[in-house]
Every structure is written in C-alpha cells, then in structure tokens.
N, C-alpha and C. Protein backbone atom coordinates (compact mmCIF):
# COMPACT_ATOMS: atom_id res chain seq x y z
N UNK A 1 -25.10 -18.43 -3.11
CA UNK A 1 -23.68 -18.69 -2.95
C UNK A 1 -23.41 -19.58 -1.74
N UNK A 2 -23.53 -19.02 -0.78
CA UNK A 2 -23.09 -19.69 0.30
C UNK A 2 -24.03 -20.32 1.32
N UNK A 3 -25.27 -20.57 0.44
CA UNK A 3 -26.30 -21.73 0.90
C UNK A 3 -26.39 -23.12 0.51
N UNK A 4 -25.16 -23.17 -0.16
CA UNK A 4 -25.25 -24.54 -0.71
C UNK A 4 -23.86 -24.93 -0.26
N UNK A 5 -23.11 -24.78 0.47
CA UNK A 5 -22.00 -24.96 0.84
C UNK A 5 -22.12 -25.76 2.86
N UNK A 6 -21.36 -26.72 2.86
CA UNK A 6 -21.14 -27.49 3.89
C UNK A 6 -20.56 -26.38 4.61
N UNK A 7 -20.95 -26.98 6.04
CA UNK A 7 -20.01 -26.05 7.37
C UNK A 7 -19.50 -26.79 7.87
N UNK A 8 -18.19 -26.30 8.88
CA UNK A 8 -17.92 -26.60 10.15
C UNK A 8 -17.99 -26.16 11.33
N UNK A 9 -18.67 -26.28 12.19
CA UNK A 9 -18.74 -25.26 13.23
C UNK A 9 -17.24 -25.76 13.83
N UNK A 10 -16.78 -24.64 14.60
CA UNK A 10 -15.67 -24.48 15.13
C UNK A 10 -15.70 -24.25 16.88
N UNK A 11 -15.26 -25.22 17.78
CA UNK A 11 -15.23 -25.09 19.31
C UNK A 11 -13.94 -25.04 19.65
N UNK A 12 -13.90 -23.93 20.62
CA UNK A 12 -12.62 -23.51 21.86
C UNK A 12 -12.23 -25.44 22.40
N UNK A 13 -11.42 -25.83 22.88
CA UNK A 13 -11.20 -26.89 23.84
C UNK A 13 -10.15 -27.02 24.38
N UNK A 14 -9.64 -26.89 25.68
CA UNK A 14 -8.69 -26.74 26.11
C UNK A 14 -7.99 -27.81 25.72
N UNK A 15 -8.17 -28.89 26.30
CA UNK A 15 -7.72 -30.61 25.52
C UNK A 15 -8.60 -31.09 24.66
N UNK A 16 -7.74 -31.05 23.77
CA UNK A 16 -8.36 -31.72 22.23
C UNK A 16 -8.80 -33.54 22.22
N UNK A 17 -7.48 -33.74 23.27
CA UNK A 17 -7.77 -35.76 23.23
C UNK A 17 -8.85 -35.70 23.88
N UNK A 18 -9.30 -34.88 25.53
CA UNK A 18 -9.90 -35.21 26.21
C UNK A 18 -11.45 -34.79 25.56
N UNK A 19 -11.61 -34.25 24.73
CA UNK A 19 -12.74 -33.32 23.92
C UNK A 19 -12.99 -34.22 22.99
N UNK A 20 -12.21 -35.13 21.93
CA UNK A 20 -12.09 -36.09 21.21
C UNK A 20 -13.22 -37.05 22.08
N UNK A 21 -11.74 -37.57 23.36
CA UNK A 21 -12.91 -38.75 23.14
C UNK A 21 -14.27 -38.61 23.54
N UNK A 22 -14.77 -37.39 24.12
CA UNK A 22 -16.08 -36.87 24.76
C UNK A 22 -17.20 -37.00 23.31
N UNK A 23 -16.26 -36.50 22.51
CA UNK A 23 -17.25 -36.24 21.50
C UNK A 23 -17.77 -37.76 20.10
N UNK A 24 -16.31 -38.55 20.72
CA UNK A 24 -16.58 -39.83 19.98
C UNK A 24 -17.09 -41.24 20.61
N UNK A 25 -16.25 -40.92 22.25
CA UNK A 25 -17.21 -41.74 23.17
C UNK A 25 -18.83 -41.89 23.57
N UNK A 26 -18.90 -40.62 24.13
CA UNK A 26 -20.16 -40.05 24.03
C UNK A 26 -21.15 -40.14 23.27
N UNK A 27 -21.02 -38.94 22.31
CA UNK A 27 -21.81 -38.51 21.52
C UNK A 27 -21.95 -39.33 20.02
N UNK A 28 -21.14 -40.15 19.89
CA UNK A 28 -20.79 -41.24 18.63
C UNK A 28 -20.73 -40.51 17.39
N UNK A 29 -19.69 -39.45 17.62
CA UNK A 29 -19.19 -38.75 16.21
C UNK A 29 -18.17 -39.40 15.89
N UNK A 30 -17.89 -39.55 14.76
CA UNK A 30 -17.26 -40.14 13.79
C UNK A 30 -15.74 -39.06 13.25
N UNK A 31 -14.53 -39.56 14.00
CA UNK A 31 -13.35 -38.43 13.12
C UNK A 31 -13.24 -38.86 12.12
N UNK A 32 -13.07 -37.10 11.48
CA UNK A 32 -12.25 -37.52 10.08
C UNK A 32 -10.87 -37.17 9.96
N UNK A 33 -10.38 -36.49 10.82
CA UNK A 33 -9.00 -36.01 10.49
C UNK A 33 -8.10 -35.09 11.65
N UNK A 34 -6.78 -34.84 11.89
CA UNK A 34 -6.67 -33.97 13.03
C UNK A 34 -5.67 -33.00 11.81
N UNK A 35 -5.75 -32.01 12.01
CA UNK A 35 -5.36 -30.68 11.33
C UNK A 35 -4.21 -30.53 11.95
N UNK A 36 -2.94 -30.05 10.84
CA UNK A 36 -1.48 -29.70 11.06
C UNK A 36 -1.24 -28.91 12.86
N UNK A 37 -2.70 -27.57 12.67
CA UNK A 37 -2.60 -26.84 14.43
C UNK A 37 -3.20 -27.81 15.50
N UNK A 38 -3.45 -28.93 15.36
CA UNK A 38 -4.36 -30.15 16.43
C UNK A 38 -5.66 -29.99 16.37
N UNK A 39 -6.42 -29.69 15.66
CA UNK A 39 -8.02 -29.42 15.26
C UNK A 39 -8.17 -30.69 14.95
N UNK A 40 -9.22 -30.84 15.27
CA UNK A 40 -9.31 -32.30 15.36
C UNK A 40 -11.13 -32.12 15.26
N UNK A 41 -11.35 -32.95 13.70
CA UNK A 41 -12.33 -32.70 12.33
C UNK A 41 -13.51 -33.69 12.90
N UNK A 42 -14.24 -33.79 13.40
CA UNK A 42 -15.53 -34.84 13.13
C UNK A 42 -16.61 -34.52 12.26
N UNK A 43 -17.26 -35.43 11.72
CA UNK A 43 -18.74 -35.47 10.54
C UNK A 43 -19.76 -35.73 11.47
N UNK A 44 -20.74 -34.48 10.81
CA UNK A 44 -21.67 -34.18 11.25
C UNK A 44 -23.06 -34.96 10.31
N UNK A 45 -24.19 -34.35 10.55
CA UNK A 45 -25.05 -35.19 10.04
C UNK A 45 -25.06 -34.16 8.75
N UNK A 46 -25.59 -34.40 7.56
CA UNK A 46 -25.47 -33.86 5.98
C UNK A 46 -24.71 -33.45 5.37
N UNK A 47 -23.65 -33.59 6.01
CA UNK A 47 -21.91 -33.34 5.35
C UNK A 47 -21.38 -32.45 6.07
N UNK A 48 -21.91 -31.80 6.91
CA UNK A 48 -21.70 -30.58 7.79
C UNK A 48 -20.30 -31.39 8.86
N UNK A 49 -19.14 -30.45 9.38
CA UNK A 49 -18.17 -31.42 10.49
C UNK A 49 -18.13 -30.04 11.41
N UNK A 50 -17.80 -30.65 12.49
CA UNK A 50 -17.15 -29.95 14.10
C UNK A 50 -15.74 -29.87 14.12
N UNK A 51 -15.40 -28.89 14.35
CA UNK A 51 -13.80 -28.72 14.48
C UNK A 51 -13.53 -28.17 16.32
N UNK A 52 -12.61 -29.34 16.59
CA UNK A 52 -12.39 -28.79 18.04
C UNK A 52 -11.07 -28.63 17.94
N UNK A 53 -10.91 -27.12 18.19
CA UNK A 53 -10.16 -26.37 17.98
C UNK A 53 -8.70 -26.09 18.99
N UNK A 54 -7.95 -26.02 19.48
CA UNK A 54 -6.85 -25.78 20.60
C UNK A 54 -6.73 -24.42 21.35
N UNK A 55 -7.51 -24.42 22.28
CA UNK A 55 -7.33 -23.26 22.79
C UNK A 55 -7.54 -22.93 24.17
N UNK A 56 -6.85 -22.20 24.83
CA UNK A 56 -6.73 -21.72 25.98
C UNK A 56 -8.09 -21.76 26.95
N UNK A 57 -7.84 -22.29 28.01
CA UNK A 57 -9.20 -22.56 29.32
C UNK A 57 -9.69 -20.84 28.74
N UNK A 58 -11.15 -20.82 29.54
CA UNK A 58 -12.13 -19.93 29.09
C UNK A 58 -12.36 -19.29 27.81
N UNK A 59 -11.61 -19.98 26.67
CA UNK A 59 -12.08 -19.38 25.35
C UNK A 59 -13.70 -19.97 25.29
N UNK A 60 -14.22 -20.64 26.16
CA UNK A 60 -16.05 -21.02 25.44
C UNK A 60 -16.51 -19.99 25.62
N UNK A 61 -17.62 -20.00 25.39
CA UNK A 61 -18.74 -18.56 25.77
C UNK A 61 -19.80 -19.62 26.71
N UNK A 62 -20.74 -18.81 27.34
CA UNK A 62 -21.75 -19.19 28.01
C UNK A 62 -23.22 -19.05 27.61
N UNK A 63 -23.10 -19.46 25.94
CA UNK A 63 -23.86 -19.55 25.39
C UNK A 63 -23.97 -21.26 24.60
N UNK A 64 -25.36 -21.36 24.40
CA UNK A 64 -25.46 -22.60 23.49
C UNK A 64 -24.54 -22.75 21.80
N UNK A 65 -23.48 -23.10 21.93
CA UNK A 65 -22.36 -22.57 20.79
C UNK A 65 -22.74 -24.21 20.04
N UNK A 66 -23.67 -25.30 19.91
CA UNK A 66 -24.12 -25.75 18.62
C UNK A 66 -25.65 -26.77 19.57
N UNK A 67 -26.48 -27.11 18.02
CA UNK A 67 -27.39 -27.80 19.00
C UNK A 67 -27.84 -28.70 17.36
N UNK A 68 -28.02 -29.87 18.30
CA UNK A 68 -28.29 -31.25 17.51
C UNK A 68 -29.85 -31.49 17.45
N UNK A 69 -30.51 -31.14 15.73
CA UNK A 69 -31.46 -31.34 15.75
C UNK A 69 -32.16 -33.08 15.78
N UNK A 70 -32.68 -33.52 16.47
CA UNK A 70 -33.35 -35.31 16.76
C UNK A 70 -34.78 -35.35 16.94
N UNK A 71 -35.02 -36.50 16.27
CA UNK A 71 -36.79 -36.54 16.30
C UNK A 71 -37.31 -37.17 17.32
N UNK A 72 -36.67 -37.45 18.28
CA UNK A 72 -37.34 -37.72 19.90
C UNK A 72 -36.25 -37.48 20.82
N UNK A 73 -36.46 -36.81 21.24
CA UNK A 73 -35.67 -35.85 22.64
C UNK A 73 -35.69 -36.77 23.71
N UNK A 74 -36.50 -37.33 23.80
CA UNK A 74 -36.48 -38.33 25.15
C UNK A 74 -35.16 -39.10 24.86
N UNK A 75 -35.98 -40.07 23.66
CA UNK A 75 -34.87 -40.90 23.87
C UNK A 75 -33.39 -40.78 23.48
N UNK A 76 -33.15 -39.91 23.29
CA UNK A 76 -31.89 -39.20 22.72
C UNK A 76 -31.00 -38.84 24.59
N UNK A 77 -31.89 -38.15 24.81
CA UNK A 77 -31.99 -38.19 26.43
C UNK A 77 -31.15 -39.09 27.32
N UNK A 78 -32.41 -40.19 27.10
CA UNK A 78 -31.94 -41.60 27.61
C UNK A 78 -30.59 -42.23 27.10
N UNK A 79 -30.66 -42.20 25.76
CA UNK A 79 -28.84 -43.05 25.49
C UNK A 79 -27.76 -42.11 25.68
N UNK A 80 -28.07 -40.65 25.70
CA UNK A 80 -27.04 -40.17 26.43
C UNK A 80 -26.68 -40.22 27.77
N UNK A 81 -27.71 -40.38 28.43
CA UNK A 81 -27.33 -40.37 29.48
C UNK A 81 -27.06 -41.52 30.63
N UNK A 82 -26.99 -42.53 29.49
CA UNK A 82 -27.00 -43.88 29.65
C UNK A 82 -25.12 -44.15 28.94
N UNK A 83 -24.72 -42.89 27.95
CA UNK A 83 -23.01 -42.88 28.32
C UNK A 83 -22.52 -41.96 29.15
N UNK A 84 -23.30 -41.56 30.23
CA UNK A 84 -22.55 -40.48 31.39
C UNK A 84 -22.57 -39.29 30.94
N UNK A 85 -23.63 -38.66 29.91
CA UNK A 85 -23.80 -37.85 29.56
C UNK A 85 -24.36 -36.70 31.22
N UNK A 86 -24.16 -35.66 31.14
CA UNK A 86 -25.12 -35.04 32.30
C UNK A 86 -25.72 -33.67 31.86
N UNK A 87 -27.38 -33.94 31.79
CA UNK A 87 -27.93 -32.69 31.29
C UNK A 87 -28.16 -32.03 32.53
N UNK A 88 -28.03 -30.57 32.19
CA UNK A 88 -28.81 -29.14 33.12
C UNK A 88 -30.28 -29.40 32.99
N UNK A 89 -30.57 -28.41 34.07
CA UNK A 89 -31.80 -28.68 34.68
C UNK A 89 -32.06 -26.84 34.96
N UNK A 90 -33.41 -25.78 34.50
CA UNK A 90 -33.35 -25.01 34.51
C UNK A 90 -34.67 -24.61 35.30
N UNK A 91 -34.31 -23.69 36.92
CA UNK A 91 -36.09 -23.10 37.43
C UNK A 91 -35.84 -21.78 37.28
N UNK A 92 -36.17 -21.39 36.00
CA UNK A 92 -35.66 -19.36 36.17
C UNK A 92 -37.23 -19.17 36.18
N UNK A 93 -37.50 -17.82 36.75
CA UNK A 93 -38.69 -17.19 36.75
C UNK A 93 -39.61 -17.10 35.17
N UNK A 94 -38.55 -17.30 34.07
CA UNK A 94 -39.14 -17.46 32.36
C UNK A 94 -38.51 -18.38 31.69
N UNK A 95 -38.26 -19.20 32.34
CA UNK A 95 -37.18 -20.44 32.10
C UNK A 95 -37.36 -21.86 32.64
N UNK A 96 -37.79 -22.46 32.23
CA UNK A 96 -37.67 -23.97 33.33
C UNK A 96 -37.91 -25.37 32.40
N UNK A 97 -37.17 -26.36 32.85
CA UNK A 97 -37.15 -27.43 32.20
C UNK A 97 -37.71 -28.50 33.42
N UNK A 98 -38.15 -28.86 32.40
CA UNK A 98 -39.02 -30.68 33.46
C UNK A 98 -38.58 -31.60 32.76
N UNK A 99 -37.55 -32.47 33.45
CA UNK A 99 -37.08 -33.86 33.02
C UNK A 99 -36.11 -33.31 32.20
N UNK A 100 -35.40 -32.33 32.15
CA UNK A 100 -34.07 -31.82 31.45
C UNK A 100 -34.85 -31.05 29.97
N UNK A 101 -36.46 -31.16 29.93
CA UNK A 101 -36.39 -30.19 28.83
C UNK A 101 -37.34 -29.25 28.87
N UNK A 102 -36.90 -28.01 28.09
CA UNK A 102 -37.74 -27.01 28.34
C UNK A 102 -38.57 -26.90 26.69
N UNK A 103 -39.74 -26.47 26.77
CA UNK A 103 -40.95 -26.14 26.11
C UNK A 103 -40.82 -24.51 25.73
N UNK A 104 -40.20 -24.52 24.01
CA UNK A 104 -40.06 -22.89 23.75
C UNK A 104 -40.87 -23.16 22.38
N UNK A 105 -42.14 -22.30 22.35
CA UNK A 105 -42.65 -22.87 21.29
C UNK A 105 -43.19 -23.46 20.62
N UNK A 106 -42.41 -23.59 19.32
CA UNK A 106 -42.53 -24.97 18.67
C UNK A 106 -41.25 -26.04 18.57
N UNK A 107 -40.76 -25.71 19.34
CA UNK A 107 -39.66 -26.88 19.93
C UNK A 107 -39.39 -27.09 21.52
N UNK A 108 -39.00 -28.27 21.53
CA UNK A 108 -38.59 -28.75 23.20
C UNK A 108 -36.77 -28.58 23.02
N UNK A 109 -36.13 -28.56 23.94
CA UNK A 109 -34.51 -28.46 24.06
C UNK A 109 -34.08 -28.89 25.40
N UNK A 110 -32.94 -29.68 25.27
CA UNK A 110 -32.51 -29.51 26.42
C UNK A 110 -30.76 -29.78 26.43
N UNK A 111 -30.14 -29.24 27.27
CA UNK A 111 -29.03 -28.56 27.13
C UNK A 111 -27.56 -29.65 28.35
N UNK A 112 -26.75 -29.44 27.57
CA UNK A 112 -25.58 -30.25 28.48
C UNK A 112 -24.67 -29.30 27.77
N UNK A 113 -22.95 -29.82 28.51
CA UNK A 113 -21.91 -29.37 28.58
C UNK A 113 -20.61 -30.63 27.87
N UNK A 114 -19.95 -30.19 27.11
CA UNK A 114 -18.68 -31.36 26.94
C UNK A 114 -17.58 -31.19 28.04
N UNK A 115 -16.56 -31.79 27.80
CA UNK A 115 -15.74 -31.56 28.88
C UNK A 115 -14.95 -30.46 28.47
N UNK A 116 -15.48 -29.57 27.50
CA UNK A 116 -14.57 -28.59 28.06
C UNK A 116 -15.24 -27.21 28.63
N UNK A 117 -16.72 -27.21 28.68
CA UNK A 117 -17.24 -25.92 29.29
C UNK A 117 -18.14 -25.48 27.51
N UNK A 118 -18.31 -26.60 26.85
CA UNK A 118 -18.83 -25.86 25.56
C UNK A 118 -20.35 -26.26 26.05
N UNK A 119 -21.46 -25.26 25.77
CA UNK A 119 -22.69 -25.64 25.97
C UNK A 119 -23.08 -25.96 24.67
N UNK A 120 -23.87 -27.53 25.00
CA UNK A 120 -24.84 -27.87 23.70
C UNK A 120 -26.15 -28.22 23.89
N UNK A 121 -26.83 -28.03 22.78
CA UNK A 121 -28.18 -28.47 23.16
C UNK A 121 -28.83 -29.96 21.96
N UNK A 122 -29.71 -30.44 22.66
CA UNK A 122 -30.63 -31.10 21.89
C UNK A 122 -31.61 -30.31 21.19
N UNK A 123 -32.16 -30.11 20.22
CA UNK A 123 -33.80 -29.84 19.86
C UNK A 123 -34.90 -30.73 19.34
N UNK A 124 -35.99 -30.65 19.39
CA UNK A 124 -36.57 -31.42 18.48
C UNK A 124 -37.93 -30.23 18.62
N UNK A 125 -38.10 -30.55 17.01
CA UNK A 125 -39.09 -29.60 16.36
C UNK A 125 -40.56 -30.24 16.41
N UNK A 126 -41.60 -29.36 17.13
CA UNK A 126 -42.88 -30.04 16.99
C UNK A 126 -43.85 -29.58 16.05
N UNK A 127 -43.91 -28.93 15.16
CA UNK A 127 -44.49 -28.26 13.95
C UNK A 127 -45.74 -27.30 14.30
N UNK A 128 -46.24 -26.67 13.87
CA UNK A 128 -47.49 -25.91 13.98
C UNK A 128 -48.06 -26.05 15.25
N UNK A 129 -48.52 -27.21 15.82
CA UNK A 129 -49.75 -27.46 16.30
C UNK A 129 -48.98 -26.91 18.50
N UNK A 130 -48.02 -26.94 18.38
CA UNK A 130 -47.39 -26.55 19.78
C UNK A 130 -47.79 -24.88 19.81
C-alpha cells in the first residue's frame, strides 16, 4: 500500500521566505507551489517534495529531521560550501568527524543546519566492503 506512494517530508520554519530562499539558493531545490497555510512545496529527488511548514521558533527538534542521499560526499561538500553552506564538525568520545564527515559503518555523513535550526545531513553509502 503505502510503499509505492511519494512523500513529503514536512519541516517546522519560523520564516518560510527566509527558509525558501535557503533551500532554493543554497541547496538548488526547485519550488513547486506555496499552500493556502504558507507551506511552501519543493521537489525532491524521485518525486518525493519538502514542505516547509509555518511555525513558531523552537518547533525543530535536535535531531537529523531529513538527509540527502549523494554519491560523493566530498564534493557535494565542496559546492555547498562554496554557497555559504556551513557544516558541523563533531569530537564526542563515540562520535567524531574529520573534514565535516563522520565514518558510521557502511556510510560516511555529514551534517549542517538551514536557517531555521532544522538539522540535515548528507550520506553517501559505501556498500559491503566498509
């Protein structure tokens, strides 16, 4: 049933314009539409869209609330952060990233913020052999 059906993930944002253009400047998502409550629709990669939603400062969580799978992390890295993107940097005692990414696995990740306090991540999958 509901494995064959498109999503939208849905984000808190206090300002929707200022979240807009983060997410179309930035990140080069593509709108499709702003919704009657100011939700404001972008397309995702396989038909999947982001809805940034209107809502009150501290509705994010302090969790990774979506993450963009890419087949080289570096350079994904690099052109973000080549539009003023700014990734975290992590030294926890079971935690740590070198050059903004950390090694879990069989994937590398590494993690930034939009302007409104939403955490996202990069991944990229290294198959079996990690």
């Amino acid at each position: 049933m509901l494995t064959a059906t498109k999503t939208t993930t849905m984000l808190p944002v206090e300002d929707p314009e200022r979240a807009g253009h983060f997410y179309t400047d930035m990140l080069g998502l593509k709108p499709i539409t702003t919704a009657p409550d100011g939700t404001r629709i972008f397309a995702l990669g396989q038909g999947d869209a982001l809805g940034l939603m209107p809502a009150e400062k501290g509705a994010q969580t302090a969790h990774t609330v979506l993450s963009f799978e890419v087949p080289d992390i570096e350079t994904e890295i690099r052109e973000l952060e080549g539009k003023g993107v700014h990734f975290e940097d992590y030294d926890l005692p079971d935690f740590k990233t070198t050059n903004h990414i950390a090694v879990m696995g069989n994937e590398r990740a590494a993690w930034f913020t939009d302007t409104e306090g939403n955490i996202l991540c990069l991944h990229e999958l290294l198959g079996d052999e990690a």
